[in-house]
C-alpha atoms as a PDB file:
ATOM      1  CA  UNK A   1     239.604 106.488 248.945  1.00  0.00           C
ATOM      2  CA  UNK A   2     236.610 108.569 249.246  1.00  0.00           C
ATOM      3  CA  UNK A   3     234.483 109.446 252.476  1.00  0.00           C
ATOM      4  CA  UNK A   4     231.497 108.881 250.975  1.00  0.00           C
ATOM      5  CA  UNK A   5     229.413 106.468 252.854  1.00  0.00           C
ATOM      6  CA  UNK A   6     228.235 103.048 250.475  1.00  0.00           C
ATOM      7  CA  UNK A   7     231.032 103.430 247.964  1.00  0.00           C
ATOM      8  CA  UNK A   8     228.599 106.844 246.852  1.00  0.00           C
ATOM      9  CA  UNK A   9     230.939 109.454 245.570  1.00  0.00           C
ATOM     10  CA  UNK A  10     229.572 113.202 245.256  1.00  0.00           C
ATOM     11  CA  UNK A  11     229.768 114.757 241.427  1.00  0.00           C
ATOM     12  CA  UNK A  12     229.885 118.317 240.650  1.00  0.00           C
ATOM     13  CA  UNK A  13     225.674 118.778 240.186  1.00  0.00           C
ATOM     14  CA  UNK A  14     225.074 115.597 241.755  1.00  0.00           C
ATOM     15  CA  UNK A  15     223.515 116.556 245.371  1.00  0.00           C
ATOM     16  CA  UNK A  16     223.462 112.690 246.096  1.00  0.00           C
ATOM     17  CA  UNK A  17     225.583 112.227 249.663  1.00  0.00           C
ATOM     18  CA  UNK A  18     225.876 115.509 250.331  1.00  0.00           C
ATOM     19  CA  UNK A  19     224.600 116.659 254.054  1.00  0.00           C
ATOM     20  CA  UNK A  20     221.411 118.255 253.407  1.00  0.00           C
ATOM     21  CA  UNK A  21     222.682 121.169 255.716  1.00  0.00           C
ATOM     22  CA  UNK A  22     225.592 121.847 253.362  1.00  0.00           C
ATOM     23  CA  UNK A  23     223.563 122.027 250.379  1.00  0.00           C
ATOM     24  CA  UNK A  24     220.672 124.208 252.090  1.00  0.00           C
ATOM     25  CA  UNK A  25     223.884 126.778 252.795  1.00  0.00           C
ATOM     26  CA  UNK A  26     224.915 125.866 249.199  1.00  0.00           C
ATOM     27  CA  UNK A  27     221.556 127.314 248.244  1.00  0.00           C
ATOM     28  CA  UNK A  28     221.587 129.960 250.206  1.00  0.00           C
ATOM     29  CA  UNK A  29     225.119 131.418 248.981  1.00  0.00           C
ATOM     30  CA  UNK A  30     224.546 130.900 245.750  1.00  0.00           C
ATOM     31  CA  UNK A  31     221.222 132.788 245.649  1.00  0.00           C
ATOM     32  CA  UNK A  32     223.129 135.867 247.409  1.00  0.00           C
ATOM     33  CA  UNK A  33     225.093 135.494 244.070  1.00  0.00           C
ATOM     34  CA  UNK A  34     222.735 135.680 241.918  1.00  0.00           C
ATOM     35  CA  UNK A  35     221.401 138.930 243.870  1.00  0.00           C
ATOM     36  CA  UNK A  36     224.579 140.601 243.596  1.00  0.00           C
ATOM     37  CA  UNK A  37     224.995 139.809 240.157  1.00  0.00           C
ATOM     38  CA  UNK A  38     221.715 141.402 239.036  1.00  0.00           C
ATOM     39  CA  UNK A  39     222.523 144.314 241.316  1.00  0.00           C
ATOM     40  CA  UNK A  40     226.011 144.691 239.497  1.00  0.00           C
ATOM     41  CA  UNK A  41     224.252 144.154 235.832  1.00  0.00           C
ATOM     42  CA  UNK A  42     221.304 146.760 236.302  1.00  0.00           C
ATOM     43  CA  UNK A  43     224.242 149.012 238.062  1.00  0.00           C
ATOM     44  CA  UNK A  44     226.395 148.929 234.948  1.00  0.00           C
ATOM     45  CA  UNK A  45     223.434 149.403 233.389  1.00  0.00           C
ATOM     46  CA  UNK A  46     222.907 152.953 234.989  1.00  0.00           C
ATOM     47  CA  UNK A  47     226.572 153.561 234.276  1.00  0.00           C
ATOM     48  CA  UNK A  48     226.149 152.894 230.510  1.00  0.00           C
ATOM     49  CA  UNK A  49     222.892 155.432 230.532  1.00  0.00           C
ATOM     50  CA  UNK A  50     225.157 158.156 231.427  1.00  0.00           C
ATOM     51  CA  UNK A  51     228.252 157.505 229.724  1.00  0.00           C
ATOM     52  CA  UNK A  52     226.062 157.503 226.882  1.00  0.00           C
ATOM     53  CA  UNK A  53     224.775 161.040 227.827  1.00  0.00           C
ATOM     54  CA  UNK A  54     228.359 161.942 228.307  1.00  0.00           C
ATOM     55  CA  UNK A  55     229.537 160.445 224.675  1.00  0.00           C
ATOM     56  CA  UNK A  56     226.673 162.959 223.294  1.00  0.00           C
ATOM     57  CA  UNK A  57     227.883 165.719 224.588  1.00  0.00           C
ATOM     58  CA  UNK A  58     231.163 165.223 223.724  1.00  0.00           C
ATOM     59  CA  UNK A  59     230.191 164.684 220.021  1.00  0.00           C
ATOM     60  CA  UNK A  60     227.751 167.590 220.636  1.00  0.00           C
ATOM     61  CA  UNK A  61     231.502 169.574 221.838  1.00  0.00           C
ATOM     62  CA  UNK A  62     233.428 167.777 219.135  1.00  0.00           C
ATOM     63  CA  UNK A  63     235.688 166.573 222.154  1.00  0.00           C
ATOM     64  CA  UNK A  64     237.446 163.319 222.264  1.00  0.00           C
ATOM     65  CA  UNK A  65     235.999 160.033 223.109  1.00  0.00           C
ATOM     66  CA  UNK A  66     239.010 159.385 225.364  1.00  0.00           C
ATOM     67  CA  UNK A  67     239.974 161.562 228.482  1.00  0.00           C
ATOM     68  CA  UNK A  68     243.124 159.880 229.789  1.00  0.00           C
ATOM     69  CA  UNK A  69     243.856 162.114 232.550  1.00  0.00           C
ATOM     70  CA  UNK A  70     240.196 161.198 234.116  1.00  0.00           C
ATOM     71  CA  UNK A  71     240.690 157.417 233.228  1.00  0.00           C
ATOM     72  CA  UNK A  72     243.906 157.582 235.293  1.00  0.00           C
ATOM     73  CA  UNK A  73     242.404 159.502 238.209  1.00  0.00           C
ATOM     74  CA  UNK A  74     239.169 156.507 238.167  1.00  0.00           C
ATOM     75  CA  UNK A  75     241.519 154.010 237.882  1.00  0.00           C
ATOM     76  CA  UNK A  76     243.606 155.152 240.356  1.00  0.00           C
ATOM     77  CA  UNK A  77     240.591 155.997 242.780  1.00  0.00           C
ATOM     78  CA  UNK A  78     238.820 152.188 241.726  1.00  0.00           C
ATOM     79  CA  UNK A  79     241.885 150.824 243.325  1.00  0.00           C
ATOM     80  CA  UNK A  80     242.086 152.436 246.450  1.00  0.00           C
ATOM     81  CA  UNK A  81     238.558 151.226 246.976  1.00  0.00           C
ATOM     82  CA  UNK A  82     239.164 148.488 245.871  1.00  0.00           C
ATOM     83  CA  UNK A  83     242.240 148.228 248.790  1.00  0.00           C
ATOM     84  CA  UNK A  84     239.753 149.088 251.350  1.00  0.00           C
ATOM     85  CA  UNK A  85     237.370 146.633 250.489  1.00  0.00           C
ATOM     86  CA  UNK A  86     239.558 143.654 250.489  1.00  0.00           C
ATOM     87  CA  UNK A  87     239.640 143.122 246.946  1.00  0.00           C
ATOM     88  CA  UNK A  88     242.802 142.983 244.659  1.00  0.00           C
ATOM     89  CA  UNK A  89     243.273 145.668 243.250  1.00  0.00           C
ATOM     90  CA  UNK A  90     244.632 144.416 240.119  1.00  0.00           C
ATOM     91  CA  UNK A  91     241.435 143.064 239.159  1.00  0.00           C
ATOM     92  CA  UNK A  92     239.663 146.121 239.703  1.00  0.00           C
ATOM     93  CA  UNK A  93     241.809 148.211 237.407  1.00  0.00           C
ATOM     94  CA  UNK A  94     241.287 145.316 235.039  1.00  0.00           C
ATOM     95  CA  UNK A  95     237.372 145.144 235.493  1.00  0.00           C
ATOM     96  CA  UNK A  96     237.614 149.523 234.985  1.00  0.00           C
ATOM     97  CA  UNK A  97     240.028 149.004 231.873  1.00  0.00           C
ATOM     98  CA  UNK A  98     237.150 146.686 230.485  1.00  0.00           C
ATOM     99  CA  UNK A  99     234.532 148.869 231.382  1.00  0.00           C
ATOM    100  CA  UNK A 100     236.579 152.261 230.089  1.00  0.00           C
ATOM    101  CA  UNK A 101     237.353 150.520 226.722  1.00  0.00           C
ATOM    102  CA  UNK A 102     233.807 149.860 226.164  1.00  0.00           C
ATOM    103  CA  UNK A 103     232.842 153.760 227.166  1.00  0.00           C
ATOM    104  CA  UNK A 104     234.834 154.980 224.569  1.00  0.00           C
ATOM    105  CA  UNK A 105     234.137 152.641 221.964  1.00  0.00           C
ATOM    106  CA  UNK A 106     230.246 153.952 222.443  1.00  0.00           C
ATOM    107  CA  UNK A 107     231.284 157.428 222.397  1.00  0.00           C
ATOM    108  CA  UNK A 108     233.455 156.527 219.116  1.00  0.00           C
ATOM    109  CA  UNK A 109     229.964 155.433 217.481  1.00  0.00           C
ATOM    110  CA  UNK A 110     228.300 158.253 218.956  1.00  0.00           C
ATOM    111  CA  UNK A 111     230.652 160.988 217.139  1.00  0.00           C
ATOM    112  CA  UNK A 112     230.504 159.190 213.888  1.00  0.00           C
ATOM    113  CA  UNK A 113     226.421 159.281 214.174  1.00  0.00           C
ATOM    114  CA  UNK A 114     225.879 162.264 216.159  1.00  0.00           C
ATOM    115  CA  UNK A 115     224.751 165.054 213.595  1.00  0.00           C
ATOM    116  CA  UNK A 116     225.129 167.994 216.445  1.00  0.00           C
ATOM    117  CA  UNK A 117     223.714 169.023 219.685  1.00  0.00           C
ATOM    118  CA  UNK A 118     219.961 168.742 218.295  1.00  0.00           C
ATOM    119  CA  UNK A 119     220.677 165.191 217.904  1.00  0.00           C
ATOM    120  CA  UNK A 120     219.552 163.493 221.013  1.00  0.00           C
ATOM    121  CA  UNK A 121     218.487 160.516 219.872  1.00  0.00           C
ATOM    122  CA  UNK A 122     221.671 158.466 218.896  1.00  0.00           C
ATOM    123  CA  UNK A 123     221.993 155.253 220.026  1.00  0.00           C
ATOM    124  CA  UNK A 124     219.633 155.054 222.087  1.00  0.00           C
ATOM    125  CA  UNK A 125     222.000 153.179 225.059  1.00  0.00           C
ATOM    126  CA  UNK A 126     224.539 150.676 225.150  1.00  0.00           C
ATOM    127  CA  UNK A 127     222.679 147.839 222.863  1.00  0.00           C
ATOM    128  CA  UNK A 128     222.540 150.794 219.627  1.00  0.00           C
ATOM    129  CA  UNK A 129     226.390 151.550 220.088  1.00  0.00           C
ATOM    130  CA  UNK A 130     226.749 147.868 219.073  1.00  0.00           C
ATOM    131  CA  UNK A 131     225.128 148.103 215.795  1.00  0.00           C
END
């Protein structure tokens, strides 16, 4: 039986019978969210830019997209921080593998369009490596 007052039962989206107080900290929690998750978009956003400076040097260097040794240092570093911020780990080194594949996929686009170390143009950021 429900605890709803009147026989009212609360949906999911449906403020109805919920204690205005809860829904004003409702509000309030999710619009922290929706901070953080801009902040973490225009922040990968920043990461892409220089990845993307990184892939054309490497093409400039004819040097692989992939550095494994460095991937398993970040990864390894990622989840210490991770540790020490109370998050799990494992999804960190997920979220980094993600990330990581992505990288390397752009610089793999980069070295096939790159025509040498006057090209500085490329792709242009992380939207022209996914043409």
């Amino acid at each position: 039986m429900s605890d709803h007052t009147a026989g009212q039962s609360a949906t999911p989206g449906d403020p109805e019978g919920i204690d205005p107080s809860v829904l004003d900290e409702l509000t309030r929690l999710r619009d922290s969210i929706d901070n953080i998750d801009a902040a973490v978009v225009h922040m990968l956003a920043e990461r892409f830019k220089c990845t993307q400076q990184v892939g054309h040097l490497k093409a400039a260097h004819r040097l692989p997209p992939a550095d494994p040794a460095r991937e398993t240092r970040q990864i390894t570093r990622l989840r210490q921080l991770a540790e020490s911020a109370k998050l799990d780990p494992g999804f960190a080194e997920k979220l980094l593998n993600f990330i990581i594949a992505e990288v390397i996929r752009h610089h793999e686009t980069i070295a096939r369009s790159d025509s040498g170390p006057g090209d500085s143009e490329g792709t242009g950021g992380p939207e022209g490596a996914l043409r």
